[in-house]
N, C-alpha and C. Protein backbone atom coordinates (compact mmCIF):
# COMPACT_ATOMS: atom_id res chain seq x y z
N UNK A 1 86.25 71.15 148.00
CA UNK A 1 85.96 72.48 147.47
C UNK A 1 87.22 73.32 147.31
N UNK A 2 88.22 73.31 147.97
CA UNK A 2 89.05 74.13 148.29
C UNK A 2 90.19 73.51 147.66
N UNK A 3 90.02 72.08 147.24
CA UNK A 3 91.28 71.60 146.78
C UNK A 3 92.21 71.86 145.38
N UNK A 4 91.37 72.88 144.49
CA UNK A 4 92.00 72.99 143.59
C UNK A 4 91.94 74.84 143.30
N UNK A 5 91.66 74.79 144.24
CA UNK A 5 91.02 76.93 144.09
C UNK A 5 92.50 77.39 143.91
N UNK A 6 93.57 76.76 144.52
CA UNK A 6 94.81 77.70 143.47
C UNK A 6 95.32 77.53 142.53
N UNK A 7 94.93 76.84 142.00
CA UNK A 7 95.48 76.19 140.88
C UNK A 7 94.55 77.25 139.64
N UNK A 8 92.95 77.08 139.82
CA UNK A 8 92.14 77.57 139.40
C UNK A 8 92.44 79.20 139.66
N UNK A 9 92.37 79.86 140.78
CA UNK A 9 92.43 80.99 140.57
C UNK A 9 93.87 81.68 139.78
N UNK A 10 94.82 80.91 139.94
CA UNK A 10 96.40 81.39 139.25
C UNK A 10 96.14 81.19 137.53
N UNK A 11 94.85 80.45 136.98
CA UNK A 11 94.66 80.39 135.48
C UNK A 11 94.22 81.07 134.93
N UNK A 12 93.12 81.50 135.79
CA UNK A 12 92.04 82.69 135.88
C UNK A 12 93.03 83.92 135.69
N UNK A 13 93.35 83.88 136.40
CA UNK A 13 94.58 85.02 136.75
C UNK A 13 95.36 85.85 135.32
N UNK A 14 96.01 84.34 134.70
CA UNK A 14 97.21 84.63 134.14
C UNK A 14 96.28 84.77 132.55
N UNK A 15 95.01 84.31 132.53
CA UNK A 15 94.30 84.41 131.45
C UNK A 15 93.45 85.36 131.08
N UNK A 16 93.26 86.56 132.33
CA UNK A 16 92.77 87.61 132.70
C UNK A 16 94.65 88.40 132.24
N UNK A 17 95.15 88.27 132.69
CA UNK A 17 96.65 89.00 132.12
C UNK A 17 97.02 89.04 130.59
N UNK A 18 96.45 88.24 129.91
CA UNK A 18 96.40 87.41 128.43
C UNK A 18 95.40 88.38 128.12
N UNK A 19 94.57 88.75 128.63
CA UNK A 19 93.20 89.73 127.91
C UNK A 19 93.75 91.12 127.93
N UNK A 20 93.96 91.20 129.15
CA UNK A 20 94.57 93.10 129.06
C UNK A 20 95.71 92.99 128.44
N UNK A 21 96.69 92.08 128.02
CA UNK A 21 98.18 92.51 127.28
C UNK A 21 97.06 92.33 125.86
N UNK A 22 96.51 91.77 125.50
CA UNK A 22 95.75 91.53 123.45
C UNK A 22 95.16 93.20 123.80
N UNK A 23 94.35 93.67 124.57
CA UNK A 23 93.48 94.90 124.76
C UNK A 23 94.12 95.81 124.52
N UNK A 24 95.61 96.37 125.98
CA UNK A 24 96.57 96.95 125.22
C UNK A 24 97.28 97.01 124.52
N UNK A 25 97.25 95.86 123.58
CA UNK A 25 98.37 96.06 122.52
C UNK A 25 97.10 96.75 121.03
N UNK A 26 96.34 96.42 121.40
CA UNK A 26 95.00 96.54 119.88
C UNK A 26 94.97 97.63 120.28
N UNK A 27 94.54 98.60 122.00
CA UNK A 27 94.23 99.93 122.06
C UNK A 27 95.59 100.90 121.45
N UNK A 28 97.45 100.50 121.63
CA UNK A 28 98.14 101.12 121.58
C UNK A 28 98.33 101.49 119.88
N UNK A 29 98.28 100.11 119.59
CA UNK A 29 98.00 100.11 117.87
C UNK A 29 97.47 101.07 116.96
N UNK A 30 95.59 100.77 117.29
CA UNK A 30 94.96 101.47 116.69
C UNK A 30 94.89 102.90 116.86
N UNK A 31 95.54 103.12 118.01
CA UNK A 31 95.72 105.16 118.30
C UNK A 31 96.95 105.21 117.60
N UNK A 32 97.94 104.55 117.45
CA UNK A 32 98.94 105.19 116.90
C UNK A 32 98.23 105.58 115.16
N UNK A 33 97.70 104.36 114.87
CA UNK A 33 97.19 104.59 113.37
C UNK A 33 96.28 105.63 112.92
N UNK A 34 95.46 105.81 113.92
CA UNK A 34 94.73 106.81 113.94
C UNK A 34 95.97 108.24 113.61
N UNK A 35 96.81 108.25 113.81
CA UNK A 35 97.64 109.49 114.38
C UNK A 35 98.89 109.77 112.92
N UNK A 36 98.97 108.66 112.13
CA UNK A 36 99.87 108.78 111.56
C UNK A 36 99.40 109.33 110.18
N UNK A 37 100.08 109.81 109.41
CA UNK A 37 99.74 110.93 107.77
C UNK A 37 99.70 110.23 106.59
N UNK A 38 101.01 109.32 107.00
CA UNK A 38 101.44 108.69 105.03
C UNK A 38 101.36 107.15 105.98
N UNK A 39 101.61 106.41 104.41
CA UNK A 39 101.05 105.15 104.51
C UNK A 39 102.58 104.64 104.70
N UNK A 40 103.49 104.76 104.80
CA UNK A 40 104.97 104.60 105.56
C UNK A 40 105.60 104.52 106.62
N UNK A 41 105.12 105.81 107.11
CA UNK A 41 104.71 106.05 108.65
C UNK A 41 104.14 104.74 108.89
N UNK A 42 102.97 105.32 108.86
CA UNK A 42 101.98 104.10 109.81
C UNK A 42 102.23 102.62 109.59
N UNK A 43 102.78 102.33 108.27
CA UNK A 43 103.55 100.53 108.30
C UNK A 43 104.65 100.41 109.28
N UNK A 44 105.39 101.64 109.24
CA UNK A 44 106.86 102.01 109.80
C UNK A 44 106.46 101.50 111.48
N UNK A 45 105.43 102.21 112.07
CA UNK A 45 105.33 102.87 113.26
C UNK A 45 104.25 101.25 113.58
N UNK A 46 103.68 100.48 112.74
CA UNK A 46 102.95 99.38 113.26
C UNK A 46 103.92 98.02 113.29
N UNK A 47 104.81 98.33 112.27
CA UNK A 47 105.75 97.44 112.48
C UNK A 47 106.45 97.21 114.13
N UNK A 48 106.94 98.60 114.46
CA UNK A 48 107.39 98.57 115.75
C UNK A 48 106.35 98.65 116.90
N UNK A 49 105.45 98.40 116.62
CA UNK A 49 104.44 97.67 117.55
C UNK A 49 104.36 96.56 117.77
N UNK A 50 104.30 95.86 116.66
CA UNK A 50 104.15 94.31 116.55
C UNK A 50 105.25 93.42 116.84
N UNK A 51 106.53 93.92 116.17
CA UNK A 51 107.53 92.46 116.23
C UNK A 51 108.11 92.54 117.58
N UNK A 52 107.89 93.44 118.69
CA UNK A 52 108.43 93.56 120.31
C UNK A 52 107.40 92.46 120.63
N UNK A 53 106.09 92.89 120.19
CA UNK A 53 105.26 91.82 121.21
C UNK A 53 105.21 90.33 121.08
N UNK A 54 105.45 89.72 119.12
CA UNK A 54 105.18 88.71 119.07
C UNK A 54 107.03 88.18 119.14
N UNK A 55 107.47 89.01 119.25
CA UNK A 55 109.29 88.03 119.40
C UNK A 55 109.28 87.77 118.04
N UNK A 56 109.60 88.39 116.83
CA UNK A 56 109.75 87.91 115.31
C UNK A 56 111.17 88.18 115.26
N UNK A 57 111.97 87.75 114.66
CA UNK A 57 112.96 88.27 114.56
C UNK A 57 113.58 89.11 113.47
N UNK A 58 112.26 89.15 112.53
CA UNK A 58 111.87 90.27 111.33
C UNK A 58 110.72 90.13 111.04
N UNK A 59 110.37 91.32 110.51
CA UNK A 59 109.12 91.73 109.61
C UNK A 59 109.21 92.43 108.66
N UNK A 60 108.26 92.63 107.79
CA UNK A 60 107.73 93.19 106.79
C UNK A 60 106.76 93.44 106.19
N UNK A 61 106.16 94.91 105.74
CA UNK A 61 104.97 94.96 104.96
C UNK A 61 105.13 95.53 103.84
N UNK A 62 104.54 94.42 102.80
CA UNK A 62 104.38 94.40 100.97
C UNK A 62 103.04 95.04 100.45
N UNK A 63 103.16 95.97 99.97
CA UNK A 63 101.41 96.25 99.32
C UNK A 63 101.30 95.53 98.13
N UNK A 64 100.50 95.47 97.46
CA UNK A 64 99.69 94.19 96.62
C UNK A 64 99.52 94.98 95.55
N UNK A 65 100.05 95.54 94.18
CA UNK A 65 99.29 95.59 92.71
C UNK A 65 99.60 94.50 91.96
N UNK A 66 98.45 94.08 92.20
CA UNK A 66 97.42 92.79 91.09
C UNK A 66 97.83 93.27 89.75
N UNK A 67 97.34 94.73 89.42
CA UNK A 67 98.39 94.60 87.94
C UNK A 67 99.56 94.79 87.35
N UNK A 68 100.23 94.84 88.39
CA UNK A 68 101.62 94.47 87.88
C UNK A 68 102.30 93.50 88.43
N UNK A 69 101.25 92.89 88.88
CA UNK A 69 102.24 91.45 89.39
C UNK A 69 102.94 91.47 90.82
N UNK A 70 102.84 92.80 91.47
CA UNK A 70 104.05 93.15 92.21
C UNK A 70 104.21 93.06 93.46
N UNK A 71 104.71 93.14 94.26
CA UNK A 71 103.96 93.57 96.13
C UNK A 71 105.27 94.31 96.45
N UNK A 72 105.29 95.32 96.25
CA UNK A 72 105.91 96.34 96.97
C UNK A 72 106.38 97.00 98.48
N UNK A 73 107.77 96.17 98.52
CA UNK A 73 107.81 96.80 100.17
C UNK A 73 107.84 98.05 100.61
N UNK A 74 107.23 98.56 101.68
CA UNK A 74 106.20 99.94 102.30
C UNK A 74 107.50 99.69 104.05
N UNK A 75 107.69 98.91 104.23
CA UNK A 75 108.01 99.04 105.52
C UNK A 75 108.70 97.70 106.07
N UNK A 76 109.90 97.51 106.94
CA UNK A 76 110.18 96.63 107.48
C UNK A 76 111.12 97.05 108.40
N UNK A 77 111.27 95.76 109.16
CA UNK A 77 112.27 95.19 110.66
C UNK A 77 113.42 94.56 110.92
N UNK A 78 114.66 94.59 111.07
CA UNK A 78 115.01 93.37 111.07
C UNK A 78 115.28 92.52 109.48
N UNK A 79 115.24 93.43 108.76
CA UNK A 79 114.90 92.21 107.38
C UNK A 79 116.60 92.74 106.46
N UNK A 80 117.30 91.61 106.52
CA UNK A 80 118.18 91.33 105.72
C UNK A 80 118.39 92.69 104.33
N UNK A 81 119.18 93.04 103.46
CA UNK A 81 119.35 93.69 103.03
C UNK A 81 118.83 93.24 101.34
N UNK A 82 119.75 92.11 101.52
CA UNK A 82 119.39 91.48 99.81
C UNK A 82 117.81 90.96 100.13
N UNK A 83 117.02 90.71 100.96
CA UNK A 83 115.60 90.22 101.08
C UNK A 83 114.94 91.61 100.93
N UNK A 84 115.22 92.87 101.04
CA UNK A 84 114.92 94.17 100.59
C UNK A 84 114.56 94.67 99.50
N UNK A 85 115.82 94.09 98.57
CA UNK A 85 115.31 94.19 96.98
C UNK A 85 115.58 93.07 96.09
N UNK A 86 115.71 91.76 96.66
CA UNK A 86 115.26 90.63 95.64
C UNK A 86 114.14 90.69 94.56
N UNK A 87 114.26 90.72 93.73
CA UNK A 87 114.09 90.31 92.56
C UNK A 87 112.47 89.35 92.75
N UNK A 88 113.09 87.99 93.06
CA UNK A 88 112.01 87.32 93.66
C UNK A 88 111.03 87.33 94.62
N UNK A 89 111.56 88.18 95.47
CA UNK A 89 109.99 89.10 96.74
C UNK A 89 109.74 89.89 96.37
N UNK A 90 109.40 90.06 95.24
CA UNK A 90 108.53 91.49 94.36
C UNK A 90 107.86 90.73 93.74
N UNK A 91 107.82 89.91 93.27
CA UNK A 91 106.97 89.18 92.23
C UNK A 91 105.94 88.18 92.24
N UNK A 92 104.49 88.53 92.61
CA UNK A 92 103.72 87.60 92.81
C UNK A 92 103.56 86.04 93.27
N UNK A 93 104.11 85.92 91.71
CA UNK A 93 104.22 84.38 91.39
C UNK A 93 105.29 83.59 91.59
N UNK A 94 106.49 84.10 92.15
CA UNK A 94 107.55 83.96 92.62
C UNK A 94 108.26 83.80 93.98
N UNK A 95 107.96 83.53 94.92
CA UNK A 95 108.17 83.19 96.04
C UNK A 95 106.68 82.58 97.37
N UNK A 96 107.15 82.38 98.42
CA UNK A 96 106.36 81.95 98.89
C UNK A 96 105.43 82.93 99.41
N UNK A 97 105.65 84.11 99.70
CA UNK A 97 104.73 85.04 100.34
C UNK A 97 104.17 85.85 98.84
N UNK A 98 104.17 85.62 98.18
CA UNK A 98 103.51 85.55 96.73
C UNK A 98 102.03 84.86 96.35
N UNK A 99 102.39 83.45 96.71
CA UNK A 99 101.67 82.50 96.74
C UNK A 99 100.42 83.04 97.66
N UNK A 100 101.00 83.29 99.07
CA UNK A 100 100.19 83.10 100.15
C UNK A 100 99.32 84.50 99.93
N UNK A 101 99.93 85.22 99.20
CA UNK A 101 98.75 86.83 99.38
C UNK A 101 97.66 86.33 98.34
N UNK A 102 97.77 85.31 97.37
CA UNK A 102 96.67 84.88 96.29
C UNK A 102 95.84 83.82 96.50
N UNK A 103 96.14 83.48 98.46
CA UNK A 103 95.57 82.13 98.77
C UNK A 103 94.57 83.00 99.73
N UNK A 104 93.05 82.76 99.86
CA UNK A 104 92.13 83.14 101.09
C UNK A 104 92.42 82.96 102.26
N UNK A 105 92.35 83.39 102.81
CA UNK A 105 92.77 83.48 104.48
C UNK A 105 94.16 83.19 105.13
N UNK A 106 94.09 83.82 105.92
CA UNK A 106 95.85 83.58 106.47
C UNK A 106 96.56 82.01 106.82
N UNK A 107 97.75 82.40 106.69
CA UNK A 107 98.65 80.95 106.17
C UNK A 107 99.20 80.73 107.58
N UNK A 108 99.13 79.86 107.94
CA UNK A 108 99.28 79.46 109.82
C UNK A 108 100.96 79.76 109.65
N UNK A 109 101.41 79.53 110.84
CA UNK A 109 102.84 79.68 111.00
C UNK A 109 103.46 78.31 110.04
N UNK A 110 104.31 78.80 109.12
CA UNK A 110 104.73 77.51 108.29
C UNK A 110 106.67 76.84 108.89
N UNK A 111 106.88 75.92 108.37
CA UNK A 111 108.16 76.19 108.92
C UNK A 111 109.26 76.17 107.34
N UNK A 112 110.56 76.99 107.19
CA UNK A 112 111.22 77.31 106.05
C UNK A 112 112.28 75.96 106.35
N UNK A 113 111.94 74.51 104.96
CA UNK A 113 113.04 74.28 104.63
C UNK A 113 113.99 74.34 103.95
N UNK A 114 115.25 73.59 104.50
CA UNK A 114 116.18 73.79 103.61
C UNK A 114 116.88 72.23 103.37
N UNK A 115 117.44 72.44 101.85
CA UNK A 115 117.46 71.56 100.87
C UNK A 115 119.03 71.62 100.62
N UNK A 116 120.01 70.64 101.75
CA UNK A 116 121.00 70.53 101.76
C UNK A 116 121.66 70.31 99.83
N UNK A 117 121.14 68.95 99.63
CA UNK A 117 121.35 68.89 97.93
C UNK A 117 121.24 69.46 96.95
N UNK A 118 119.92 70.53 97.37
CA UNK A 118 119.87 71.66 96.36
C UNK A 118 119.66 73.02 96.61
N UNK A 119 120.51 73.89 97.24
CA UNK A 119 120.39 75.08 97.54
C UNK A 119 119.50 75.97 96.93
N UNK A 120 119.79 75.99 95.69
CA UNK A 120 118.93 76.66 94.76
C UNK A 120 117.52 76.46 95.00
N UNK A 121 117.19 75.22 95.13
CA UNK A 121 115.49 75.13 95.63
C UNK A 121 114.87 75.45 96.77
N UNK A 122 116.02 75.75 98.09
CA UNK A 122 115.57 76.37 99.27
C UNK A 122 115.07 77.70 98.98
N UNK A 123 114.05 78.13 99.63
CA UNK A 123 113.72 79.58 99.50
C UNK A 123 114.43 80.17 100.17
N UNK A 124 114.43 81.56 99.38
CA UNK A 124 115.50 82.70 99.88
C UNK A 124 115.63 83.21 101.24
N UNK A 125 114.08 83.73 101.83
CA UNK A 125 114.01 83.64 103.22
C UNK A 125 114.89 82.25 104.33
N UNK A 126 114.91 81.18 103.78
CA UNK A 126 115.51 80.05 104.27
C UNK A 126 117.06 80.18 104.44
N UNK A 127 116.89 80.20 103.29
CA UNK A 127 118.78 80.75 103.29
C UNK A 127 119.33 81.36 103.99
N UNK A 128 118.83 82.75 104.36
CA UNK A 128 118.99 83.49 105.04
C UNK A 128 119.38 83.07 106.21
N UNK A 129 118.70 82.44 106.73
CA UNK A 129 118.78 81.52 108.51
C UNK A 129 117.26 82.01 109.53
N UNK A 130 115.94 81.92 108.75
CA UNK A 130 115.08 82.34 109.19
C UNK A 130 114.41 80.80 109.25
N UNK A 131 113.50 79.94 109.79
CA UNK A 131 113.18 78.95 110.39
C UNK A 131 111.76 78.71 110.29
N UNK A 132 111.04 79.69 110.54
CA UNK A 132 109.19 79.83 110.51
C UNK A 132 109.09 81.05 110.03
N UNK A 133 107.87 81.07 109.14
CA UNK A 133 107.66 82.12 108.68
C UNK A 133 105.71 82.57 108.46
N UNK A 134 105.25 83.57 108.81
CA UNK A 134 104.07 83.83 109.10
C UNK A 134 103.47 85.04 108.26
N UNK A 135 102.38 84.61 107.60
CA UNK A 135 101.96 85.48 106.83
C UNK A 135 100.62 85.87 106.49
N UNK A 136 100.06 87.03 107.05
CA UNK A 136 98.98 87.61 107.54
C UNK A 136 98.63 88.97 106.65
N UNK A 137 97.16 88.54 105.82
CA UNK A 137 96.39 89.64 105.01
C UNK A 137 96.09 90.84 105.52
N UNK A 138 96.13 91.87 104.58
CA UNK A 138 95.52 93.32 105.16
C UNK A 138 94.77 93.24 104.15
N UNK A 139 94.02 93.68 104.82
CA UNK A 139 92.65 93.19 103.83
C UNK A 139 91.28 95.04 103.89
N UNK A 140 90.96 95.11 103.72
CA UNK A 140 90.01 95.95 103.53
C UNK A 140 88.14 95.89 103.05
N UNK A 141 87.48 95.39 103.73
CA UNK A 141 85.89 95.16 102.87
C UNK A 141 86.23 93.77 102.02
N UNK A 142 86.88 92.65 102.52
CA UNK A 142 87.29 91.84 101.39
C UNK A 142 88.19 92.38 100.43
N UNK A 143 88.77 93.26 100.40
CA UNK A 143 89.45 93.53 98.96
C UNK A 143 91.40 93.81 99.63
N UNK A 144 91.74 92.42 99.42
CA UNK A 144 93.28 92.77 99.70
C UNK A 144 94.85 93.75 99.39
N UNK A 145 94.83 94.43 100.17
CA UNK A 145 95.98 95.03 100.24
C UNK A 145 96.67 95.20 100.00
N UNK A 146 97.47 94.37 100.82
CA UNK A 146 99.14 93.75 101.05
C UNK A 146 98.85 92.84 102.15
N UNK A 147 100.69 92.65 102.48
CA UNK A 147 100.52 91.38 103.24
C UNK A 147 101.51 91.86 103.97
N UNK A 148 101.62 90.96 105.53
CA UNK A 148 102.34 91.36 107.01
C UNK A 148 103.22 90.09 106.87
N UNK A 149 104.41 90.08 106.88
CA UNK A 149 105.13 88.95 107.22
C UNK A 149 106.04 89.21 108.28
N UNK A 150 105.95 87.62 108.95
CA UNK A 150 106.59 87.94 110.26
C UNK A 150 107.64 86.65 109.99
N UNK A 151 109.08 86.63 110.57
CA UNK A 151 109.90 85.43 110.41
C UNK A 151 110.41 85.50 111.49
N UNK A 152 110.44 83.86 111.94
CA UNK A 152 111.22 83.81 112.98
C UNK A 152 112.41 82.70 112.95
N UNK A 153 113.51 83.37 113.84
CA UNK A 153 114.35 82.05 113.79
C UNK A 153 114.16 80.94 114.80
N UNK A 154 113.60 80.76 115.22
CA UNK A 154 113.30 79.55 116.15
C UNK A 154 111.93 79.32 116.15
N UNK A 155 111.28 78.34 115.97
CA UNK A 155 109.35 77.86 116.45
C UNK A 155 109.51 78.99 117.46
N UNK A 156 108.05 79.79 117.04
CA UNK A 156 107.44 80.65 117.56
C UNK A 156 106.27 80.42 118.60
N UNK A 157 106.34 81.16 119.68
CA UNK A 157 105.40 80.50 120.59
C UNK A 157 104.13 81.55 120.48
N UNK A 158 103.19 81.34 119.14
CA UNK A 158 102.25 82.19 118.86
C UNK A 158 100.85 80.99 118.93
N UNK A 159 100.11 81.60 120.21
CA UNK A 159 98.50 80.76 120.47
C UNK A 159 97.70 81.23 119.76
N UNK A 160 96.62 80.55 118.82
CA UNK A 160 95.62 80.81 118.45
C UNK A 160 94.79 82.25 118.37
N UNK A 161 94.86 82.76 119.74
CA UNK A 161 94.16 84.04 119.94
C UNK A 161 95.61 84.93 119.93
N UNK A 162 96.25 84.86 119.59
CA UNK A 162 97.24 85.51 118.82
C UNK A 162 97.74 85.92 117.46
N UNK A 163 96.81 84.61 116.72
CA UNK A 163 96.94 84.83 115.16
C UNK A 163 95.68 85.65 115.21
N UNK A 164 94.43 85.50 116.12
CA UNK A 164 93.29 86.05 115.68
C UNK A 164 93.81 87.67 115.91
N UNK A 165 94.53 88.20 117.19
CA UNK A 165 94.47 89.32 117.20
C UNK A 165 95.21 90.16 116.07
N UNK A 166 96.73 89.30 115.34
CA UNK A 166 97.33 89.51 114.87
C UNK A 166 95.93 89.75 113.35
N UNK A 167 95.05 88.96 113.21
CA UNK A 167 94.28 89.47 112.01
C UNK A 167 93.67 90.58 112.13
N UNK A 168 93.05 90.81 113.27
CA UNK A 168 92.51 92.24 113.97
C UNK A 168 93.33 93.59 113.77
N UNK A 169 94.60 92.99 114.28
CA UNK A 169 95.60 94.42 113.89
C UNK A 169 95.75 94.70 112.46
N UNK A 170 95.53 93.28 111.65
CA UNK A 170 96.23 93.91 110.09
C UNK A 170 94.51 94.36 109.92
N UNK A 171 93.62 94.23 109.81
CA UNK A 171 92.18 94.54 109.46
C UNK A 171 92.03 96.23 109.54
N UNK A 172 92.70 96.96 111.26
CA UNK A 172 93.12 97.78 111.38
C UNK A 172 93.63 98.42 110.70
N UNK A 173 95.06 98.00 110.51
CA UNK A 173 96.09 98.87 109.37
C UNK A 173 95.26 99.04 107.84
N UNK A 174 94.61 97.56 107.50
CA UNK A 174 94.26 97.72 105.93
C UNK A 174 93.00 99.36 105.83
N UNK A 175 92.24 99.36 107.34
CA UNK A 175 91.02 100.68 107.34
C UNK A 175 91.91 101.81 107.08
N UNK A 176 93.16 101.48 107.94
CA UNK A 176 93.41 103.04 108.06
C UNK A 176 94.54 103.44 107.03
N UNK A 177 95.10 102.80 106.20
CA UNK A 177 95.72 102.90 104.52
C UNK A 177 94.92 103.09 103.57
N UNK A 178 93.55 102.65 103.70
CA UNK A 178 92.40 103.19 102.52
C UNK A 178 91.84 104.28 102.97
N UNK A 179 91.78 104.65 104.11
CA UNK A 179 91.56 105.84 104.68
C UNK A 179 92.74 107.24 104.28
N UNK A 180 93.61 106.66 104.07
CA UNK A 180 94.98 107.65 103.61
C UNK A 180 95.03 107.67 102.16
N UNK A 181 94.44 106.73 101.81
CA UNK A 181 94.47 106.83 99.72
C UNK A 181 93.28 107.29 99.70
N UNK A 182 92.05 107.30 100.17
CA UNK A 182 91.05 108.34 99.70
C UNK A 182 91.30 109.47 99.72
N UNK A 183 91.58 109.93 101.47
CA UNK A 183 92.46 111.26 101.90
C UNK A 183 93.15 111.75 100.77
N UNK A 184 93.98 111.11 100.11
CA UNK A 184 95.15 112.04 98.78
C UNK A 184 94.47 112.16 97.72
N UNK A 185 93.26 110.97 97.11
CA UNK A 185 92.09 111.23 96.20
C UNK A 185 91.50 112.33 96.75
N UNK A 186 91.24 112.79 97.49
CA UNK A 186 90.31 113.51 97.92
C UNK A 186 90.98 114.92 97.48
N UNK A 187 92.15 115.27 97.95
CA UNK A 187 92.67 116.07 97.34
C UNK A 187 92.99 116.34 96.41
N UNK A 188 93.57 115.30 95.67
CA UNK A 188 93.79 115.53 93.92
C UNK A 188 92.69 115.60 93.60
N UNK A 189 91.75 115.41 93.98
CA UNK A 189 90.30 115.93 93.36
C UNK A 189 90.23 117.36 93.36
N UNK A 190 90.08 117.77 94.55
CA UNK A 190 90.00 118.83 95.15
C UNK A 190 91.14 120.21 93.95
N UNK A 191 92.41 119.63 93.68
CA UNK A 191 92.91 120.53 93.21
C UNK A 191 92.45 120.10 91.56
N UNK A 192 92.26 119.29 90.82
CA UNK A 192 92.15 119.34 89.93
C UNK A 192 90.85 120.31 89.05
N UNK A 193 89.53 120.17 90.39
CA UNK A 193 88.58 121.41 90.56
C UNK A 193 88.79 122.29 90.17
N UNK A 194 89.40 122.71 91.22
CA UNK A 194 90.50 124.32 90.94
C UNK A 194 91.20 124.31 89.95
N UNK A 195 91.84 123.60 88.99
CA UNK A 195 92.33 123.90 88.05
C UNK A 195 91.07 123.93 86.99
N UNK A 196 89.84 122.84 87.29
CA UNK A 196 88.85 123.25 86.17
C UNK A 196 88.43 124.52 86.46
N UNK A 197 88.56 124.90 87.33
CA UNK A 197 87.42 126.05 87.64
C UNK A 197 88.12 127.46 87.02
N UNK A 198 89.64 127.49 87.40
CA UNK A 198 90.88 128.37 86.90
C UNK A 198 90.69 128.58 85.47
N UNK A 199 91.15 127.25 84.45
CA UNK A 199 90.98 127.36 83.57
C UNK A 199 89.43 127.54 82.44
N UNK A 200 88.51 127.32 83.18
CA UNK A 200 87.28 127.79 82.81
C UNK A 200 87.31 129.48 82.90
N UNK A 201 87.39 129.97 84.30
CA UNK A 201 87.11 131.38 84.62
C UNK A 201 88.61 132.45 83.14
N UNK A 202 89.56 131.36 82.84
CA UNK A 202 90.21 132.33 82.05
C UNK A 202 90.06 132.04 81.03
N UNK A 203 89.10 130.97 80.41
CA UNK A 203 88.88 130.84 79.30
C UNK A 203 87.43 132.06 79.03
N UNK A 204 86.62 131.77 79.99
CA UNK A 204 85.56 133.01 80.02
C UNK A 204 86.01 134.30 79.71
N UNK A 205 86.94 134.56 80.60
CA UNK A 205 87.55 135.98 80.30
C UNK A 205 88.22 136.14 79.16
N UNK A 206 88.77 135.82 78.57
CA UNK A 206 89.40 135.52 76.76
C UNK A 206 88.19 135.66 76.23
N UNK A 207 87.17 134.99 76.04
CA UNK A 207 86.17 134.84 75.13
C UNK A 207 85.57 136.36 75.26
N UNK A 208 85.38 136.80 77.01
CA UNK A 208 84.55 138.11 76.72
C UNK A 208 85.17 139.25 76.23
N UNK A 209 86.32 139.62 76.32
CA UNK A 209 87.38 139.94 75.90
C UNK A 209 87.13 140.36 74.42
N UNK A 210 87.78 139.54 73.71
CA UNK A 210 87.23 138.99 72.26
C UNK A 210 86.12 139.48 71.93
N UNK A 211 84.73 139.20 72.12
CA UNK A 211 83.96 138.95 71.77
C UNK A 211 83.72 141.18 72.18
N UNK A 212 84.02 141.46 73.40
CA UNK A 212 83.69 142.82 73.45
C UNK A 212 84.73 143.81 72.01
């Protein structure tokens, strides 16, 4: 009975420690998001949430217009200067985290080679000296976003219930960025009102004007 109770209780233990670090990291998360105004901020401010906990040695978040082809970087970590405004990480159809925002469900940790004979065919991230690279949907009601990329230079020691939480957090971010673009709809609504309502009330007054 007794012969394996420490072994057992030290798993228990350290897997009970594994629950409250995923708990507080999702509770610290989602209050910060709750808290933040523009959609910059809050990539800005989730970024530096995330790449302390999972050890990335960069990140980045791209938003997604489908019609222009584009994914637009909003926020990053750690990320190289020329990988900032390449040419080729803007463009859909053009690199690998391109690919992966037009593929369903998230792309497991991949690893970046490189192509001693042909440089040119290594991807750019590769070049760089980045090794694995991870790339995780923000997604909204089904309707995608952008995308979270995480790179690391060495195999990453990310478990299963780590990619899941890591989907949890972007699920998070994608609520609370459509929550901030209605918010500014809401207002450009709001003032454009007022300008109907402005330009109605002085078109009234002209007419009675006139007409007296």
């Amino acid at each position: 009975l007794y012969q394996n109770l420490e072994a057992q209780v030290a798993e228990k233990t350290q897997d009970l420690a594994a629950k409250n670090h995923e708990l507080d990291t999702l509770y610290q998360t989602t209050s910060f998001l709750h808290q933040a105004h523009t959609s910059k901020d809050m990539a800005i401010g989730f970024l530096q949430q995330i790449v302390p906990v999972f050890q990335a040695a960069a990140a980045s978040i791209r938003l997604i217009d489908s019609q222009r082809g584009r994914m637009d970087l909003i926020a990053e970590q750690g990320l190289p200067e020329h990988l900032k405004t390449a040419e080729q990480c803007e463009r859909l159809a053009a690199c690998f985290c391109g690919e992966a925002a037009q593929t369903s469900g998230n792309i497991p940790i991949l690893p970046l080679q490189t192509d001693a004979n042909d440089p040119q065919q290594t991807r750019l991230c590769a070049r760089t000296g980045f090794r694995h690279l991870a790339v995780f949907h923000i997604e909204h009601k089904h309707q995608l976003l952008g995308i979270l990329n995480l790179y690391f230079s060495q195999a990453p020691a990310i478990k299963p219930q780590d990619e899941a939480l890591l989907h949890t957090l972007c699920t998070q971010l994608g609520v609370a960025l459509t929550n901030i673009r209605l918010a500014q709809e809401s207002q450009q609504l709001a003032v454009l009102q007022e300008r109907n309502l402005m330009a109605q009330g002085l078109h009234d007054s002209i007419a009675q004007t006139l007409t007296f």
